[in-house]
Protein backbone atom coordinates (compact mmCIF):
# COMPACT_ATOMS: atom_id res chain seq x y z
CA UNK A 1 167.86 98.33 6.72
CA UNK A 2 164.83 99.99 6.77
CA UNK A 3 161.38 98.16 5.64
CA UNK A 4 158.88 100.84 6.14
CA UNK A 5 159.54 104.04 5.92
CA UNK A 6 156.14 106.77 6.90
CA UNK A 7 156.47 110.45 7.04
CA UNK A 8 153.80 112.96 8.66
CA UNK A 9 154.33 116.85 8.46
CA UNK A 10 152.50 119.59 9.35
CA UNK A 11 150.52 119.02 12.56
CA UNK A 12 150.05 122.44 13.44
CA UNK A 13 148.59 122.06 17.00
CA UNK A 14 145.72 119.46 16.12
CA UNK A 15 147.26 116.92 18.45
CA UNK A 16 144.28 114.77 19.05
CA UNK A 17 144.07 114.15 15.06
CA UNK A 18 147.34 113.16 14.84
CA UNK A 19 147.82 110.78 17.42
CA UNK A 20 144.31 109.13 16.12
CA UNK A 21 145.94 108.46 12.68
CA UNK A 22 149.48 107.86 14.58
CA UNK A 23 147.92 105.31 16.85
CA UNK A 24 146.85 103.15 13.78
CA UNK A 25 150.66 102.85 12.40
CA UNK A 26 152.75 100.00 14.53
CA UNK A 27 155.60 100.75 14.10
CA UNK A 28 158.08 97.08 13.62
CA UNK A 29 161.85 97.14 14.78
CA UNK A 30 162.90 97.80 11.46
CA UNK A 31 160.51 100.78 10.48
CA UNK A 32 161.29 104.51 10.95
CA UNK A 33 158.79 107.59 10.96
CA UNK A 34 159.92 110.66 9.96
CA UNK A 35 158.37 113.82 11.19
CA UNK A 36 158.92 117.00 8.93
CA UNK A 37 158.33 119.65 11.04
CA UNK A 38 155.61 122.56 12.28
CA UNK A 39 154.34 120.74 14.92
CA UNK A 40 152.44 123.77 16.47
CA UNK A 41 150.78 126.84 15.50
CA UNK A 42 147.62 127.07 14.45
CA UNK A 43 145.57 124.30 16.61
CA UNK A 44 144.58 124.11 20.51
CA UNK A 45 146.92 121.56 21.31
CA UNK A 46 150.25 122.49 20.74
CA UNK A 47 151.56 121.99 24.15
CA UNK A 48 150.29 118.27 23.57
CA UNK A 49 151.90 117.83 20.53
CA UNK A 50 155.47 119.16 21.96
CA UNK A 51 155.53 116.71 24.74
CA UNK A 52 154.71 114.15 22.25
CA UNK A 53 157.87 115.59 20.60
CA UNK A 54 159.49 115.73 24.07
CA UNK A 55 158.55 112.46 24.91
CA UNK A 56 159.97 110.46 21.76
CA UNK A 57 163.11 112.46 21.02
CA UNK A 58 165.19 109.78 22.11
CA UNK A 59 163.32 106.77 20.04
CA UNK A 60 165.20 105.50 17.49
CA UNK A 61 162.70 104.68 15.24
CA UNK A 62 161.39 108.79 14.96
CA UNK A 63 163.49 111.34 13.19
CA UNK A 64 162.30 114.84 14.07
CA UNK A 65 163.19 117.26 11.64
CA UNK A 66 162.28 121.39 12.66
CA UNK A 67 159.75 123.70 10.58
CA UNK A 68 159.73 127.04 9.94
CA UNK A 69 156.72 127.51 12.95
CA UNK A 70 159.52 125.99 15.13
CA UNK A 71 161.91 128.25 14.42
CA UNK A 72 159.50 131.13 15.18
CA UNK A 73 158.51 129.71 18.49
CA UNK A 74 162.30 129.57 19.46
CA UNK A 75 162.68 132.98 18.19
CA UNK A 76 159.75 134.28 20.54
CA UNK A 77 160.89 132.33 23.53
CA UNK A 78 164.24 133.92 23.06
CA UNK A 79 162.97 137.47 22.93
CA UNK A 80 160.18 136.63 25.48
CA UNK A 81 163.16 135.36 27.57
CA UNK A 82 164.95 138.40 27.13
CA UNK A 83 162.43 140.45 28.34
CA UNK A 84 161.63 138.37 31.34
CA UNK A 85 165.14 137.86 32.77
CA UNK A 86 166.92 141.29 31.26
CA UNK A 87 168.90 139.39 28.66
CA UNK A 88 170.15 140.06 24.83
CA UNK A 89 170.75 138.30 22.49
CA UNK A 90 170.70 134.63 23.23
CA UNK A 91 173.67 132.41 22.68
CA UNK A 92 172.45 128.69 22.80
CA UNK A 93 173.84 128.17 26.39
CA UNK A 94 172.47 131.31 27.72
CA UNK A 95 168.98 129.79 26.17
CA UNK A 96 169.38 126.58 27.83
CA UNK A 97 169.84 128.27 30.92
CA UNK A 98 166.30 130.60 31.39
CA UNK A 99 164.16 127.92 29.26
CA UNK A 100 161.67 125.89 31.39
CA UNK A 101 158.03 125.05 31.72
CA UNK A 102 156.55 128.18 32.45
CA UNK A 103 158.36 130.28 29.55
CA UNK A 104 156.77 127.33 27.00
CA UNK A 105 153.49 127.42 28.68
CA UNK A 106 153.47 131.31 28.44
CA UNK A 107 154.41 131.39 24.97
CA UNK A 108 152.02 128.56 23.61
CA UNK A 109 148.69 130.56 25.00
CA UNK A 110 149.75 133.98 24.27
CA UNK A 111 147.01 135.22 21.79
């Protein structure tokens, strides 16, 4: 059973914001936050924000649901990937295998 339930969406980057308004929710065993998506794009902290994301997958009282800017990021780090290592198209394993640090880092300050 669930006694709270809070939802946030649409952080775009502005990491600092959110986790000012996130740090004022405690969050009791029986409470769940649900997170709705486009957690980058747009602000100067997105790298922030997706080790937030990174850092709380596995907490059971977060659902993280993906946006549309999410899917647009994966789609550039797949073609960015491509590019880099002299891949096409991207199956999920093949993904999984050149994705790391750097790629994200590259992507996420690329004007």
């Amino acid at each position: 059973m669930i006694n709270n339930l809070y939802v946030c969406g649409d952080v775009h980057g502005m990491y600092k914001k959110f986790i000012n308004v996130f740090n004022q929710v405690k969050l009791d065993d029986n409470d769940k936050i649900v997170f709705l998506g486009d957690y980058i794009d747009r602000g100067e902290e997105c790298l922030e924000m997706m080790n937030f994301v990174v850092d709380n997958i596995d907490n059971e009282k977060m659902i993280f649901l993906k946006g549309n800017h999410e899917d647009m990021m994966i789609e550039n780090i797949a073609t960015k990937i491509g590019e880099i290592y002299g891949v096409g198209r991207l199956d999920v394993k093949t993904f999984l295998k050149y994705i790391n640090k750097d790629v994200l880092e590259s992507l996420l300050h690329d004007e």
